[in-house]
Protein backbone atom coordinates (compact mmCIF):
# COMPACT_ATOMS: atom_id res chain seq x y z
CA UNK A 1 -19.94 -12.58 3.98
CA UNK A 2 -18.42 -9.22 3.57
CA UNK A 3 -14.80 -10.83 3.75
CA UNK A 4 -15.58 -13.21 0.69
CA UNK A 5 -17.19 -10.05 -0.92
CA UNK A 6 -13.93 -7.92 -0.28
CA UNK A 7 -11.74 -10.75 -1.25
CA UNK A 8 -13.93 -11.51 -4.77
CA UNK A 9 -13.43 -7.50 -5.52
CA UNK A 10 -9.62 -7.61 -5.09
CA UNK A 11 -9.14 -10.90 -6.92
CA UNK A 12 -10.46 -8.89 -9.82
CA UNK A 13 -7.67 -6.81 -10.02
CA UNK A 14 -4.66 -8.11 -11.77
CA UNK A 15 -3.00 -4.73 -11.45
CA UNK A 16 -3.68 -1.10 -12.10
CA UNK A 17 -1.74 2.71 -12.00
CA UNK A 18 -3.03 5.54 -10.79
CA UNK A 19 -1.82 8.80 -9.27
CA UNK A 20 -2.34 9.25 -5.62
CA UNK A 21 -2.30 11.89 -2.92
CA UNK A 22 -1.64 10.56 0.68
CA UNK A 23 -2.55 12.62 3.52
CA UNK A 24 -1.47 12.06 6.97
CA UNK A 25 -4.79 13.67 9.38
CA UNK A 26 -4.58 13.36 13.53
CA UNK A 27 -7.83 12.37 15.16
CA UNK A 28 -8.72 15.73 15.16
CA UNK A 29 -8.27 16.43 11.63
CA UNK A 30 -5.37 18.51 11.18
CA UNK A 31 -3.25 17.58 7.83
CA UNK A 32 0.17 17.12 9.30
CA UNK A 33 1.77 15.93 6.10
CA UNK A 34 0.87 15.63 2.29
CA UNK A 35 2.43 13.69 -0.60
CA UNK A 36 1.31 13.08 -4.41
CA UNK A 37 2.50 10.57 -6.13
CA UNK A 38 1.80 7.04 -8.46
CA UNK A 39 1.59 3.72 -7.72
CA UNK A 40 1.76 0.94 -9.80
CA UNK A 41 0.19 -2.49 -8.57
CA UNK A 42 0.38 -6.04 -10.15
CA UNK A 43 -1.00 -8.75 -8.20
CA UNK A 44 0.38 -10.22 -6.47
CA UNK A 45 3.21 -8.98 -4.57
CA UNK A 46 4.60 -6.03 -6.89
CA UNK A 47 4.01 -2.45 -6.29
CA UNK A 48 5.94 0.47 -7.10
CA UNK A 49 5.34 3.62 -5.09
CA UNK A 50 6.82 6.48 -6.20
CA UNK A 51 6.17 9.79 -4.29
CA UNK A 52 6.77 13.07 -6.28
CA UNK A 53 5.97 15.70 -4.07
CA UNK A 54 7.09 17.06 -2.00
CA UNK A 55 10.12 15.13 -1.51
CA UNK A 56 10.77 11.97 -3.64
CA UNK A 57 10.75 8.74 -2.23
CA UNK A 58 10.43 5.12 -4.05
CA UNK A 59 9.56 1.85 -2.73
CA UNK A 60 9.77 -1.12 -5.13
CA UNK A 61 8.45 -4.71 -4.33
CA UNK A 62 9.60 -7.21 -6.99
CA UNK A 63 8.18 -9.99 -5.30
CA UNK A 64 10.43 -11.07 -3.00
CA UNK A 65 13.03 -7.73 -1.70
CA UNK A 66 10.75 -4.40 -0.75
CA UNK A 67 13.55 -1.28 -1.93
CA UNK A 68 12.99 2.32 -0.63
CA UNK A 69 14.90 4.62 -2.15
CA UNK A 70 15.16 8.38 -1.28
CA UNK A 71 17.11 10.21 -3.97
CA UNK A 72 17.81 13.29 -1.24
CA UNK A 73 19.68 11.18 0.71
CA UNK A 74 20.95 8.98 -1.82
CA UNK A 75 20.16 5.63 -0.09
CA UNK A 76 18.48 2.71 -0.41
CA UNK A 77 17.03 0.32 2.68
CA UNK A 78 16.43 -3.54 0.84
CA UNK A 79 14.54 -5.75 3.24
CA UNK A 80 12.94 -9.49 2.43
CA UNK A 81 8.66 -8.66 1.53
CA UNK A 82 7.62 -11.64 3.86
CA UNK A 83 9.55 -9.56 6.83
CA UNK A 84 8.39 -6.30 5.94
CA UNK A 85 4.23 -7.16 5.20
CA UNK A 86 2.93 -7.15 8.92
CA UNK A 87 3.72 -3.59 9.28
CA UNK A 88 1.92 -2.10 5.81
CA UNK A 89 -1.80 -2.47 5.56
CA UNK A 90 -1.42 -1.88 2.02
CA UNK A 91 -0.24 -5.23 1.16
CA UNK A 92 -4.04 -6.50 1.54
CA UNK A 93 -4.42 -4.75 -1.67
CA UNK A 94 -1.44 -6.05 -3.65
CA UNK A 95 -1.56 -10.22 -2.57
CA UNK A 96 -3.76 -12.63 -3.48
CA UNK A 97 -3.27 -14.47 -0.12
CA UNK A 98 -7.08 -15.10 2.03
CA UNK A 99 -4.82 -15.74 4.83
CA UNK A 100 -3.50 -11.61 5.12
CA UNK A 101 -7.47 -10.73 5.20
CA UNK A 102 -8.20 -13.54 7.71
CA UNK A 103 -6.26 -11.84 10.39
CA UNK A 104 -9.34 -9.04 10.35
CA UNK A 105 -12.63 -8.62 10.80
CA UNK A 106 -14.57 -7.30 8.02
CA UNK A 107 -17.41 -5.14 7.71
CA UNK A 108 -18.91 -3.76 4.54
CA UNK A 109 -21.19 -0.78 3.60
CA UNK A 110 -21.61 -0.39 -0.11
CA UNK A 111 -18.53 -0.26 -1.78
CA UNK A 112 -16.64 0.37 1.48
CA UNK A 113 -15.14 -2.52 3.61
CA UNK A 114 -14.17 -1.74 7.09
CA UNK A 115 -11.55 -4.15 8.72
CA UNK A 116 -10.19 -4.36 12.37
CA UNK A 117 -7.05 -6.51 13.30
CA UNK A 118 -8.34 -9.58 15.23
CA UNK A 119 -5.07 -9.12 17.20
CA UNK A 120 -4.63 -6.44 19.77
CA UNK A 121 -0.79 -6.41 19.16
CA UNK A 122 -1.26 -4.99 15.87
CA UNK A 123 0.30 -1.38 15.29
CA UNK A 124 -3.02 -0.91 13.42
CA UNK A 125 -6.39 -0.10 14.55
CA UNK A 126 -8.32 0.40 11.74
CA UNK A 127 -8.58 -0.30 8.09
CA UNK A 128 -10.91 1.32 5.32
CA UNK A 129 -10.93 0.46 1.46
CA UNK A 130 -13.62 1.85 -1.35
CA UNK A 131 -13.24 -0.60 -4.37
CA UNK A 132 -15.90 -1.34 -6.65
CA UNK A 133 -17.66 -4.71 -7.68
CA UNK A 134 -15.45 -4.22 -10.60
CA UNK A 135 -12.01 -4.15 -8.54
CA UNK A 136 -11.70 -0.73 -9.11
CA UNK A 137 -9.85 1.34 -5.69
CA UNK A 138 -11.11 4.56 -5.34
CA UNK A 139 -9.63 5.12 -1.82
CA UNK A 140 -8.23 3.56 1.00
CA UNK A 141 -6.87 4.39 4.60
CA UNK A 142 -6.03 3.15 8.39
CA UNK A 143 -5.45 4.42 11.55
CA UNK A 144 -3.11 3.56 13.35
CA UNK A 145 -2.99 3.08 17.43
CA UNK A 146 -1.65 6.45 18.42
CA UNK A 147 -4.49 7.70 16.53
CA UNK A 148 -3.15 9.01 12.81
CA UNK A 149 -5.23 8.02 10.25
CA UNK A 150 -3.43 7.78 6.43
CA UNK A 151 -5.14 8.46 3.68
CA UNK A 152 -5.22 8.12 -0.05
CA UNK A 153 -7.12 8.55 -2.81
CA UNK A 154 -6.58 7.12 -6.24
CA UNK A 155 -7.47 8.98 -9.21
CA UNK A 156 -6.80 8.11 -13.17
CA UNK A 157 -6.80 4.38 -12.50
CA UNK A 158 -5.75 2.70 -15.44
CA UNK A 159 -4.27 -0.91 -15.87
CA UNK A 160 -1.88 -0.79 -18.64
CA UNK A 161 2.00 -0.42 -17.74
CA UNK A 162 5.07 -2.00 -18.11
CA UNK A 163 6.23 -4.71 -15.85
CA UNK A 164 9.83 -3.02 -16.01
CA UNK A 165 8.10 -0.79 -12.48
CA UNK A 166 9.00 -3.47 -9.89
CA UNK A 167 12.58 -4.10 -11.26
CA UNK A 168 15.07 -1.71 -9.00
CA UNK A 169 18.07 -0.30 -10.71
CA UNK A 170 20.71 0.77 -8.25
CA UNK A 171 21.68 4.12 -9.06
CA UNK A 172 25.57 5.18 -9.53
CA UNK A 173 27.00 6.21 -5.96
CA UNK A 174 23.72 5.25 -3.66
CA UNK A 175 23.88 3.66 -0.52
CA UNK A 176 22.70 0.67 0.49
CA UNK A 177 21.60 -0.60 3.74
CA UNK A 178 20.97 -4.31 3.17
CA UNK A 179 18.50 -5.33 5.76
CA UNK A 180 17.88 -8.90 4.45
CA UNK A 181 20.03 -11.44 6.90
């Protein structure tokens, strides 16, 4: 019951912005790393996550390549979505696909779904997202095995934007490490 409830709450998003802050916390709750940034989700598939601060990183899914960019280092890594979605718990969020949410087990208190990997091979150990009846996110996060738990809260959600987010333009003189063979 609580997977078809979590899965009815996410089809009702066809895609939204909002500004995040992501916070990486050990077990025992020491904040080891903070970013604040935007995202921009349209389901299903594209995303565009741009961290601001402190050092600016993009990664761009256009529905088939996933792009992360880091202007620092002036590089770009391209890899195929399909290859790259076991290993980011935040594609739950931007598919429409049951099957991704089958591979959990989900558990639901209020607005908040808790989901565990039904495999024991899976880097993650824990998964946690607030979303309304209305498919509005407020906050998600996971833990992974070792133990650090990532989380984000979304604030200013809003679901008008231009499509033009999950295009990639390949900047002048940048890298790129083409990882899809």
């Amino acid at each position: 019951m609580a997977d078809a409830n979590l899965q009815n709450r996410l089809n009702k998003i066809n895609g939204f912005h909002a500004s995040f802050i992501q916070k990486l916390i050990t077990a025992e709750g020491i904040v080891l790393h903070r970013d604040e940034g935007d995202i921009w989700v349209k389901r299903p598939n594209l995303f565009n996550w741009h961290v601001i601060v402190p050092d600016e990183s993009i990664l761009i899914s256009d529905g088939k390549a996933l792009w992360f960019y880091t202007p620092l280092l002036e590089q770009v890594t391209v890899t195929w979505l399909d290859q790259a979605i076991s290993s980011m718990p935040f594609i739950l969020i931007t598919n429409n696909n049951a099957k991704e949410l089958s591979k959990y087990h989900v558990k639901q208190s209020g607005d908040f779904f808790y989901l565990t990997p039904k495999s024991q091979n899976d880097a993650l150990k824990k998964l946690m997202i607030n979303i309304s009846p209305r498919g509005m996110i407020g906050s998600f996060s996971w833990v992974n095995q070792d133990g650090l738990i990532s989380f984000y809260r979304l604030k200013n959600n809003c679901s008008a934007f231009n499509v033009s987010k999950f295009v990639f333009l390949l900047p002048e003189g940048v890298t790129v490490d083409d990882q899809r063979q």
